[in-house]
Protein backbone atom coordinates (compact mmCIF):
# COMPACT_ATOMS: atom_id res chain seq x y z
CA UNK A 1 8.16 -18.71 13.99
CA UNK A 2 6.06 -15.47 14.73
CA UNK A 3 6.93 -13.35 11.26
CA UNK A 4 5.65 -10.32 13.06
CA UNK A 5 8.98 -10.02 15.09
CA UNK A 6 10.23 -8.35 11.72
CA UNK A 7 7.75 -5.02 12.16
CA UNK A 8 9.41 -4.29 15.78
CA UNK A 9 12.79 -3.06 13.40
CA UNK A 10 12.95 0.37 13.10
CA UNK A 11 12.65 1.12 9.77
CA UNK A 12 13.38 5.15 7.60
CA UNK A 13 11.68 6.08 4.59
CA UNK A 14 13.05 7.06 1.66
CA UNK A 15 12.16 8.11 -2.41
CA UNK A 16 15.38 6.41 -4.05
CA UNK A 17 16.04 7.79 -7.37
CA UNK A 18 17.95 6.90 -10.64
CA UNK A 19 18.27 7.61 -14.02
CA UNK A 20 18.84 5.62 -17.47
CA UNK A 21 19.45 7.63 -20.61
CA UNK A 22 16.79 10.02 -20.61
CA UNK A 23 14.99 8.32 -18.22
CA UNK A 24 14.36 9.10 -14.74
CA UNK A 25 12.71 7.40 -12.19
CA UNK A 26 12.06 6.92 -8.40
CA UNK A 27 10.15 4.48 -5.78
CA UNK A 28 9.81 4.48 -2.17
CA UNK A 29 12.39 2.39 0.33
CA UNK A 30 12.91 1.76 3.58
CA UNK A 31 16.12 0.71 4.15
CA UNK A 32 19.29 3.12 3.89
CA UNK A 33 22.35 3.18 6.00
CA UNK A 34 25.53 4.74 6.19
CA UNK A 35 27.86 1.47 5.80
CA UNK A 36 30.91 3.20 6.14
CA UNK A 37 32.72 6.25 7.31
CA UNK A 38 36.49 5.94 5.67
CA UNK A 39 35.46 6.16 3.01
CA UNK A 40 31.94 7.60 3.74
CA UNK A 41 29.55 4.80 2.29
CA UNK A 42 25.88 4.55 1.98
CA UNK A 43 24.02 1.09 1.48
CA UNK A 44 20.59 0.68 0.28
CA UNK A 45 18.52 -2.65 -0.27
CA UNK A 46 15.79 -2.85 -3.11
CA UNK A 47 13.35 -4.92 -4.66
CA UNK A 48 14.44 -6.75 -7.71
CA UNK A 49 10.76 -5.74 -8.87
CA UNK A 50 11.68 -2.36 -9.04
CA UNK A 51 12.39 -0.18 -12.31
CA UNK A 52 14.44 1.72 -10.16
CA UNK A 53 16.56 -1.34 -9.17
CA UNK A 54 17.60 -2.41 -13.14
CA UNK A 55 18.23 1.29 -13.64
CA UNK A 56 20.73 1.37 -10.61
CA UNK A 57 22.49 -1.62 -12.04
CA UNK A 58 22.64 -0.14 -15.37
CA UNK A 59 24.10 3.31 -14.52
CA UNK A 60 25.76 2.83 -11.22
CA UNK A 61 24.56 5.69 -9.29
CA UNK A 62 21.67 6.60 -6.85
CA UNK A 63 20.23 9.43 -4.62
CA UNK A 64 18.27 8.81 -1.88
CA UNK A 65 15.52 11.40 -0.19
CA UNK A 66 15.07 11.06 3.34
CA UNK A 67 11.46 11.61 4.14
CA UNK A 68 10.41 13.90 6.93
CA UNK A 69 7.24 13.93 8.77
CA UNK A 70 5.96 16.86 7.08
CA UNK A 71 5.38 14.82 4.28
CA UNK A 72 1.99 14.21 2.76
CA UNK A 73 0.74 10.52 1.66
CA UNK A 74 0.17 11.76 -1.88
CA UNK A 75 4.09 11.80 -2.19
CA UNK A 76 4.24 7.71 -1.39
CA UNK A 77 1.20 7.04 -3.66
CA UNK A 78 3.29 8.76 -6.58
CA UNK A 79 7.19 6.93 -6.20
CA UNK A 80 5.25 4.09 -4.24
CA UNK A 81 2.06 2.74 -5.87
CA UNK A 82 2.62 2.95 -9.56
CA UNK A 83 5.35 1.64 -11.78
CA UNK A 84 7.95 3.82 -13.82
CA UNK A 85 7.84 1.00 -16.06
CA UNK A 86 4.86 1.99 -17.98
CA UNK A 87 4.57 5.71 -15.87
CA UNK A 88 6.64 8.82 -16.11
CA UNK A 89 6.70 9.88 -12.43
CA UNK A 90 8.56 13.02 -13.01
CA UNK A 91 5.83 14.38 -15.71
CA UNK A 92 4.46 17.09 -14.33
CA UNK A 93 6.14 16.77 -10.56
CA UNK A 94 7.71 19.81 -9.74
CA UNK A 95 9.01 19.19 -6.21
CA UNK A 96 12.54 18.20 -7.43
CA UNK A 97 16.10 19.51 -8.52
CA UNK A 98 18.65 18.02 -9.88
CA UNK A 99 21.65 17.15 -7.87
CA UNK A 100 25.61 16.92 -8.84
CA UNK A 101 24.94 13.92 -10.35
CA UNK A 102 22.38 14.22 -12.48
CA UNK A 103 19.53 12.57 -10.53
CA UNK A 104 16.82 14.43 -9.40
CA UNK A 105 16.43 14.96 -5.59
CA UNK A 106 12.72 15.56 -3.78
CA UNK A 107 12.50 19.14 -2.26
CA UNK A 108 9.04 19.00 -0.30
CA UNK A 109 8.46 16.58 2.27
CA UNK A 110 11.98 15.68 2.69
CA UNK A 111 15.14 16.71 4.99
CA UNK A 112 18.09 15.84 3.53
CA UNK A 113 19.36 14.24 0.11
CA UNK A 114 22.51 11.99 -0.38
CA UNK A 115 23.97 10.78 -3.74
CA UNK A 116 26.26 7.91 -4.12
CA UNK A 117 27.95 5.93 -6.50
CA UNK A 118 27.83 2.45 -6.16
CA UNK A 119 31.29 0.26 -5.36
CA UNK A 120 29.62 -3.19 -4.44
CA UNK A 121 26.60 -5.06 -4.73
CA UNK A 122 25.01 -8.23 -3.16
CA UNK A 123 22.05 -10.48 -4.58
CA UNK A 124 19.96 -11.05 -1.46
CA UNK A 125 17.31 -12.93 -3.07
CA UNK A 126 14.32 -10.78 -3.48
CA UNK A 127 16.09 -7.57 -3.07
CA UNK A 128 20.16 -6.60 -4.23
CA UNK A 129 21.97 -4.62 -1.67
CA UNK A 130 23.85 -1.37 -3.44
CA UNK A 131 26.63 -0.01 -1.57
CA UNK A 132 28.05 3.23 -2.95
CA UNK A 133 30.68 5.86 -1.79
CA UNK A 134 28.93 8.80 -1.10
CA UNK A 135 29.77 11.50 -3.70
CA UNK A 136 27.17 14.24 -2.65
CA UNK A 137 24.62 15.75 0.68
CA UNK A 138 22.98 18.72 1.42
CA UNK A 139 20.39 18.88 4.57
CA UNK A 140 16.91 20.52 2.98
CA UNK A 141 14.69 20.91 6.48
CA UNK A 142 14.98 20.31 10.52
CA UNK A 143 12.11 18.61 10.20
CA UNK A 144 12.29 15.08 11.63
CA UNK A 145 12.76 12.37 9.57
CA UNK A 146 9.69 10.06 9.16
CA UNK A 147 9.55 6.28 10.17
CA UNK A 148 8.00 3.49 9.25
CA UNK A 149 5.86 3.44 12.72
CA UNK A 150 5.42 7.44 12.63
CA UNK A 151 3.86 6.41 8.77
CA UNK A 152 1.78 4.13 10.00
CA UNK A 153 0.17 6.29 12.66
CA UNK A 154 0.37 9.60 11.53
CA UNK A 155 0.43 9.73 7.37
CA UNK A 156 -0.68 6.89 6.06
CA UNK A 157 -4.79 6.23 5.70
CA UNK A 158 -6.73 4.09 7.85
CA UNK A 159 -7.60 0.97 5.92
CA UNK A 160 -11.57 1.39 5.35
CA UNK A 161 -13.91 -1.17 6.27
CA UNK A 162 -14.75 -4.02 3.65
CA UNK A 163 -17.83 -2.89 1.26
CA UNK A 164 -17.02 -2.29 -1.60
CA UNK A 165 -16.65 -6.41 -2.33
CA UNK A 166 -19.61 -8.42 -3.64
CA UNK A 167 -21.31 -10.81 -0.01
CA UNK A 168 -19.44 -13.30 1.21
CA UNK A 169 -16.38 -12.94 -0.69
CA UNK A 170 -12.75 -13.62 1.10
CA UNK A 171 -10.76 -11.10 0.60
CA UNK A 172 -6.88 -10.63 1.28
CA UNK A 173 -5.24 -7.03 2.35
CA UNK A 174 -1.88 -5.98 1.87
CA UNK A 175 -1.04 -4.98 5.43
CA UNK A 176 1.68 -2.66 4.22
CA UNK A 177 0.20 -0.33 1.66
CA UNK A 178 -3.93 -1.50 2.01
CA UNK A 179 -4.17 -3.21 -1.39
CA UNK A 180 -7.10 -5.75 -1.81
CA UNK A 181 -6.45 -9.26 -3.78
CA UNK A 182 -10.00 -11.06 -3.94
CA UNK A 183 -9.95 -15.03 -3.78
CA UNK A 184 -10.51 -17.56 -1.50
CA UNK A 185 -6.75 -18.18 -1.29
CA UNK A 186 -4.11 -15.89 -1.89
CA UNK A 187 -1.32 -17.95 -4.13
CA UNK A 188 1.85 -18.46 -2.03
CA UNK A 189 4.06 -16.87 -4.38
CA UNK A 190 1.69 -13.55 -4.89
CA UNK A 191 3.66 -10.40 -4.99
CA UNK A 192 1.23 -6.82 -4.14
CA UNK A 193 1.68 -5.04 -7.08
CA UNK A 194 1.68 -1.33 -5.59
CA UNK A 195 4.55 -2.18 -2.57
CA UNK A 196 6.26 -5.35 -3.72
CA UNK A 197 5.29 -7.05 -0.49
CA UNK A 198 5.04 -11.11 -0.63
CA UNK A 199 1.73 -12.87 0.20
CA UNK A 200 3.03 -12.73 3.96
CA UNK A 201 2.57 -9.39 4.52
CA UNK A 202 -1.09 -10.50 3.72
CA UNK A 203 -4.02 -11.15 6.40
CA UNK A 204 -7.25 -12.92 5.57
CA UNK A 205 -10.63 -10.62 5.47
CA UNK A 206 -13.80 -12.25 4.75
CA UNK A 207 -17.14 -10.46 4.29
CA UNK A 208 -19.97 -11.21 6.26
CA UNK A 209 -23.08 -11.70 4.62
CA UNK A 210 -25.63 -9.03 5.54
CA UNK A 211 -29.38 -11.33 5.79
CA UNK A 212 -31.65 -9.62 3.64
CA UNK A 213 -34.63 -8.09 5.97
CA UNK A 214 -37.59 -9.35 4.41
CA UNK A 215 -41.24 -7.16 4.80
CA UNK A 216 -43.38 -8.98 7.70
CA UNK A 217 -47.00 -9.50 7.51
CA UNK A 218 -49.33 -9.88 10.43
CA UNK A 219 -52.53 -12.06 10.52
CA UNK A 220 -54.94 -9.91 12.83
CA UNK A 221 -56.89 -12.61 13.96
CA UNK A 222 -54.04 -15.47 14.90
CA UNK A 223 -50.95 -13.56 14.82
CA UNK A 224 -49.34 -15.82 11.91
CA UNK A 225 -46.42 -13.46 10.61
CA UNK A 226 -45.93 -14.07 6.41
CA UNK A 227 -42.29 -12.78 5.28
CA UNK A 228 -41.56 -11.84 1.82
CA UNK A 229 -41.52 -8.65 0.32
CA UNK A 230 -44.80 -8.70 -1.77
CA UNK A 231 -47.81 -10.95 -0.25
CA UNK A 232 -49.50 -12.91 -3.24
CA UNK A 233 -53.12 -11.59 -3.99
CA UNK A 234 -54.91 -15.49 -3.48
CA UNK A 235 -52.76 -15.79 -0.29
CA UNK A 236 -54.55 -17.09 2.69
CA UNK A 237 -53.57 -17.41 6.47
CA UNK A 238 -52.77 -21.29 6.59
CA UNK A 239 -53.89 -21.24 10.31
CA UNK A 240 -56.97 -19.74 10.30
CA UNK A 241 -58.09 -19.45 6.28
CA UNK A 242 -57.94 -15.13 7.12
CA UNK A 243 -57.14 -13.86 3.12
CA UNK A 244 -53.70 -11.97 2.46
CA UNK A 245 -55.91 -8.49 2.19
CA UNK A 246 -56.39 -8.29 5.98
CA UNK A 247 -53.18 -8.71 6.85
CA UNK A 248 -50.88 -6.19 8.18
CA UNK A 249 -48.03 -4.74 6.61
CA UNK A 250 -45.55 -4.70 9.78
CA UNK A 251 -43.53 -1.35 10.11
């Protein structure tokens, strides 16, 4: 079965947010859908991982942020590669306002906002499905809404090339957000901790061993070639008994 079938679905991008008490919080997700129209539903799938999922079961509401293509990758490192659980991701973020319902909305790098409050729910396995009557919308921008393909190619950054490993180490990359898990094998039940991926989403990098360029000394009389980066000071040619002084240092 070629997994890989699953990245030719079209996929949105969202920042789903939620609050708890006091508490507010948001990650990034990618799949939204209006469920419904009589009565006008919206139904969103997410992680189990996620703070943001407990907090959705807790209070029973959610707004989702449709991402546009004006947006910059700085806004999917903040709701998408660090944890509300021990980060407060709306210290100091000021592209937000709060909505109806008491949950903040994002106002830069978005389109459109929608607010729901959830009716039914579905354990999936790794992720719950929420489905909520919608209870609030507003469009914010004409700007297209981002997908996961348009993210790929446009937003997010290029994975660099291995070097920052120690030689001849086997890495594993996250082929989703880029992160690096360093191993020989990656453990079949390894979940990324910045997107939540499983070790699937995974491919196997391993770095090549530069060789070492040693120096290269020439005898001058037989053409014997010493390598090593310092020539001893007793050495002598073992072809034609020429010392290690008249050799020369090759450039």
């Amino acid at each position: 079965m070629d997994k890989k079938a699953m990245y030719k679905l079209s996929y949105g991008l969202f920042v789903l947010t939620a609050k708890e008490d006091s508490k507010d919080n948001g990650c990034i997700i990618n799949t939204a859908i209006q469920a419904a129209s009589e009565p006008n539903q919206l139904s969103i799938c997410v992680n189990k991982l996620n703070f943001t999922h407990d907090m959705i079961v807790k209070s029973g509401v959610f707004t989702v942020s449709v991402i546009s293509q004006d947006a910059q990758f700085a806004l999917f490192e903040h709701f998408g590669f660090q944890s509300g659980k021990d980060t407060d991701k709306f210290a100091g973020f000021n592209d937000c306002e709060r909505g109806a319902n008491g949950l903040y909305y994002i106002t830069k790098g978005t389109n459109a906002y929608i607010s729901a409050k959830v009716d039914k729910t579905l354990d999936l396995g790794s992720h719950t499905m929420f489905v909520g009557e919608i209870t609030d919308m507003k469009v914010l921008s004409a700007v297209p809404s981002v997908t996961y393909e348009y993210y790929l190619d446009n937003i997010k950054p290029k994975p660099q090339a291995v070097g920052t490993t120690k030689e001849g180490e086997t890495i594993w990359r996250c082929t989703i957000c880029g992160y690096e898990y360093v191993g020989e094998e990656l453990p079949a039940d390894f979940i990324c901790p910045l997107c939540k991926h499983p070790a699937s989403d995974f491919v196997k990098i391993t770095v090549k061993k530069e060789e070492k360029k040693m120096t290269k000394y020439v005898c001058p009389v037989c053409g014997y070639v010493y390598e090593g980066d310092d020539m001893p000071e007793d050495y002598v040619c073992p072809l034609c008994g020429v010392p290690g002084s008249d050799f020369v240092k090759e450039e």
